[in-house]
N, C-alpha and C. Protein backbone atom coordinates (compact mmCIF):
# COMPACT_ATOMS: atom_id res chain seq x y z
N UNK A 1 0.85 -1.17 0.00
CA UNK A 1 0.00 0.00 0.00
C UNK A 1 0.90 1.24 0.00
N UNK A 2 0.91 2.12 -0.93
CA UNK A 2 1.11 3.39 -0.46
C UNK A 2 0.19 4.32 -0.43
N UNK A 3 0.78 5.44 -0.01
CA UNK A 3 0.01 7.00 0.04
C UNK A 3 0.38 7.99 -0.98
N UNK A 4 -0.52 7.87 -1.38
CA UNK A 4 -0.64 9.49 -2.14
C UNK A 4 -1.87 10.71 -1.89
N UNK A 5 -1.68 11.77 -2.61
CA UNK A 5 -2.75 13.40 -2.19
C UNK A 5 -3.42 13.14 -3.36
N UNK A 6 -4.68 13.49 -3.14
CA UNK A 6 -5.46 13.38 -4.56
C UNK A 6 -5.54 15.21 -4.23
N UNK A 7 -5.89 15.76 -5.84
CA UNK A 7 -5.30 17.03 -5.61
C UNK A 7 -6.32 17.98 -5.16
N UNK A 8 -7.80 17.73 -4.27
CA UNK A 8 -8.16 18.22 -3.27
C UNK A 8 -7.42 18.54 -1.98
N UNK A 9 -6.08 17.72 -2.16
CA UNK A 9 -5.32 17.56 -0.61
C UNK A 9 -5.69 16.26 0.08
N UNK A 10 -7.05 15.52 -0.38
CA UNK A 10 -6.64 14.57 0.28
C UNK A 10 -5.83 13.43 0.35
N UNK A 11 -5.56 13.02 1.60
CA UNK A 11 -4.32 11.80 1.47
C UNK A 11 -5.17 10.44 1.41
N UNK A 12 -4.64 9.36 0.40
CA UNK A 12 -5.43 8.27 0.50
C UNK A 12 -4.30 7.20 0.07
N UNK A 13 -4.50 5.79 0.61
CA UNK A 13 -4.07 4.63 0.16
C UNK A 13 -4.25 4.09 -0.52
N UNK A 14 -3.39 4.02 -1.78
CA UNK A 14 -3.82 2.73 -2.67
C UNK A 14 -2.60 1.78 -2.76
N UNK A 15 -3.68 0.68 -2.99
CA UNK A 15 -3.01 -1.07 -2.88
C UNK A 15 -2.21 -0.78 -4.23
N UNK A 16 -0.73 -0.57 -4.27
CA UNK A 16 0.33 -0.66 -5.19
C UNK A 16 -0.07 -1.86 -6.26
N UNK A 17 -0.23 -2.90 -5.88
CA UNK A 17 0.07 -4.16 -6.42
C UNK A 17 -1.06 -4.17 -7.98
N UNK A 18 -2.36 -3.06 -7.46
CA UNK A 18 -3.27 -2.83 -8.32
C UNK A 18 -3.06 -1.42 -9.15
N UNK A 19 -2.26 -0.79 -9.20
CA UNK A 19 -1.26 -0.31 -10.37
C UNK A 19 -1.49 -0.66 -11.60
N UNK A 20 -2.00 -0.17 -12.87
CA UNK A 20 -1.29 -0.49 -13.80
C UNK A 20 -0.63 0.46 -14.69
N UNK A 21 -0.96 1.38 -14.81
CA UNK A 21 -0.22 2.75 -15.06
C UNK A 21 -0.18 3.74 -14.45
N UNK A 22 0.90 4.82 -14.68
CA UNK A 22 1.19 5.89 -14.21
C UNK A 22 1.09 7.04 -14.77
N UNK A 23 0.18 7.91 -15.40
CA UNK A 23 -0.01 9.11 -16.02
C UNK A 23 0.35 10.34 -16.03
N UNK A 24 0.66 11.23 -16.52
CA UNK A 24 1.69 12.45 -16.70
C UNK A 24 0.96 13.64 -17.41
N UNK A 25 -0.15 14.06 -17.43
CA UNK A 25 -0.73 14.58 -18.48
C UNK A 25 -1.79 15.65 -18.59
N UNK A 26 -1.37 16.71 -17.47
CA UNK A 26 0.18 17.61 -17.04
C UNK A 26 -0.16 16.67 -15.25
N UNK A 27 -1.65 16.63 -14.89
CA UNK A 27 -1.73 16.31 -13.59
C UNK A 27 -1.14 14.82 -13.88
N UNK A 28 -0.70 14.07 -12.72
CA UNK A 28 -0.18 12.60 -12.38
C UNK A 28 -2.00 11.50 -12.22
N UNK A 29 -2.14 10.53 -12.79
CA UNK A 29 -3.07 9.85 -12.65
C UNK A 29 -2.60 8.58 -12.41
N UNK A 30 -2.99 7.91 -11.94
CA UNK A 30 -2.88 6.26 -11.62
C UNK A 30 -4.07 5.71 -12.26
N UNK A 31 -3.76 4.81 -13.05
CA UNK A 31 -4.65 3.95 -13.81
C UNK A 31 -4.51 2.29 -13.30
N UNK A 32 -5.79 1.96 -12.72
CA UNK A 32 -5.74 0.86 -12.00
C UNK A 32 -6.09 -0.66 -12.58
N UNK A 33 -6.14 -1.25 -12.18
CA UNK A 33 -6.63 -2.77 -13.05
C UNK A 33 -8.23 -2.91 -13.78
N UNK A 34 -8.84 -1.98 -12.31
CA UNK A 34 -10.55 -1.99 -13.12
C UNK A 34 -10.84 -1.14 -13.90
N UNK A 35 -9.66 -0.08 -14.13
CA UNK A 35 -10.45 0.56 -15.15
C UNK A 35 -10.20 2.19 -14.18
N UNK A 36 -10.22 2.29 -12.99
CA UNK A 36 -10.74 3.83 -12.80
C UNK A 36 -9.05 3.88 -12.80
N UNK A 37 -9.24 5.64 -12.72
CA UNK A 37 -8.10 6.81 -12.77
C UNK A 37 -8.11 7.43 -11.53
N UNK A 38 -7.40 8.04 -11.01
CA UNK A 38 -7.19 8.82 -9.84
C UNK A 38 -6.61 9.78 -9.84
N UNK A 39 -6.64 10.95 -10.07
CA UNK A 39 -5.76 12.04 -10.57
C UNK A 39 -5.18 12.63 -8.85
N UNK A 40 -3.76 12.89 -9.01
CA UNK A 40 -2.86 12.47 -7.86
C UNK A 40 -2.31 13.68 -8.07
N UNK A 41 -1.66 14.88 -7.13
CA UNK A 41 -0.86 15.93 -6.78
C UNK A 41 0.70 14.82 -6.98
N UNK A 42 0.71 13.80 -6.68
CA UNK A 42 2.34 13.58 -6.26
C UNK A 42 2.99 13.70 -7.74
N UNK A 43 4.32 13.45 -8.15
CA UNK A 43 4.86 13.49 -9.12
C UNK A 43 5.09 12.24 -9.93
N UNK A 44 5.05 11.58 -10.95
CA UNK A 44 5.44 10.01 -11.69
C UNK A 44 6.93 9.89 -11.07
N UNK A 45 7.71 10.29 -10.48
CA UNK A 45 8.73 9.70 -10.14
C UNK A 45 8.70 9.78 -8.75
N UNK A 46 7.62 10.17 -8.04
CA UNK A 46 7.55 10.22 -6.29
C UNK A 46 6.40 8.94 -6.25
N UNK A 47 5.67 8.30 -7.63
CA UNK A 47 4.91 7.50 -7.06
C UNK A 47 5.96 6.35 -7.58
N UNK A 48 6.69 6.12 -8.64
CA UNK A 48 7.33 5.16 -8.59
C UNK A 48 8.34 4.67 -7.46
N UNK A 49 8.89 5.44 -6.84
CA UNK A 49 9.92 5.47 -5.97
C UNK A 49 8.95 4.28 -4.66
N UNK A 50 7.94 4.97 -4.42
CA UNK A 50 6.62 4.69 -3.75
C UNK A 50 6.59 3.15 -3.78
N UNK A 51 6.36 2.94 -5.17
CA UNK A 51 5.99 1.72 -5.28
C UNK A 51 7.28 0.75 -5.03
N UNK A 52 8.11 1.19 -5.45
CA UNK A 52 9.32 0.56 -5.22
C UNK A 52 9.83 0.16 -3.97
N UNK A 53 10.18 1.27 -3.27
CA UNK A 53 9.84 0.77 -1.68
C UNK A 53 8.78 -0.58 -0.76
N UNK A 54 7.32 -0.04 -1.83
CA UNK A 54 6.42 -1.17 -1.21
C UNK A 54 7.00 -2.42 -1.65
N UNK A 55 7.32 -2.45 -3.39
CA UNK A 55 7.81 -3.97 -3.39
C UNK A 55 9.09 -4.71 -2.30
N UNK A 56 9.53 -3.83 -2.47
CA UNK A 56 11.14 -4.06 -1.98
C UNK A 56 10.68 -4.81 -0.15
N UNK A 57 9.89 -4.24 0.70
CA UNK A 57 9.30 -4.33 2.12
C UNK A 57 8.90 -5.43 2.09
N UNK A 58 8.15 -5.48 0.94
CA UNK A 58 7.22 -6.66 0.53
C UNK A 58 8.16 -8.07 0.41
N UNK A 59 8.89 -7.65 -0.23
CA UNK A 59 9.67 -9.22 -0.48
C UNK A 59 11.11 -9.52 0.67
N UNK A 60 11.09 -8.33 1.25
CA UNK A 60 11.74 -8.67 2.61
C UNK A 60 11.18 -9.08 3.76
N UNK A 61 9.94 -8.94 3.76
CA UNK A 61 8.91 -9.53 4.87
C UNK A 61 9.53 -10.68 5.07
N UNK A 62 9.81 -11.05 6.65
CA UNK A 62 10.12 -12.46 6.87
C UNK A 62 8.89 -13.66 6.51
N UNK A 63 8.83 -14.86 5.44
CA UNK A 63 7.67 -14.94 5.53
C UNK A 63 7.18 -16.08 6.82
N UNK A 64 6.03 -16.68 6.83
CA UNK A 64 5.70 -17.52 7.80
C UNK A 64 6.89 -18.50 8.18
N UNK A 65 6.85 -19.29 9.39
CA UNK A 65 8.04 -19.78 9.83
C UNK A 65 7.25 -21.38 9.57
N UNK A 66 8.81 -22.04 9.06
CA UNK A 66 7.70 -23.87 8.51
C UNK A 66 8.42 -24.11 10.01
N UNK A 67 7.95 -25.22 10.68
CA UNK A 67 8.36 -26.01 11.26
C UNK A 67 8.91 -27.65 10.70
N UNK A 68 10.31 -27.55 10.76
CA UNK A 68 10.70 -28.73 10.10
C UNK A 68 11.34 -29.88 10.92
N UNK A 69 11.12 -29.41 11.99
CA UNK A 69 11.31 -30.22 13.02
C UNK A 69 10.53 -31.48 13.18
N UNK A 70 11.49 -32.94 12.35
CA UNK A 70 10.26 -33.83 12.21
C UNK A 70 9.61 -34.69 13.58
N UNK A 71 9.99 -34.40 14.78
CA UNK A 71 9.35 -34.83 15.58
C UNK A 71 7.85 -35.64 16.15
């Protein structure tokens, strides 16, 4: 998940992973999997950075612990 300003000022979360483009055109839009747009104050290189971070957290998450202890 990150955060971005939609350009009322408000701050809102969207689920990164549902991303599919990033728009430039002059305002920043996020174009999502279903179809809607979100027109965003942040900049195309402050939301990529964004997303990048989330992946990066994401795949460092320790994941669940197996127990292999065949006891």
């Amino acid at each position: 998940m990150i955060e971005v300003t939609k350009l009322n000022g408000e701050n809102i979360i969207v689920n990164a992973d549902h991303i599919e483009s990033v728009e430039a055109q002059p305002d920043t839009a996020l174009v999502l999997g279903n179809g809607k747009r979100i027109v965003i104050r942040n900049e195309v290189s402050d939301v990529v950075r964004k997303v990048i971070e989330y992946q990066r957290a994401i795949r460092m998450a320790p994941g669940p612990r197996v127990n292999t202890d065949p006891k």
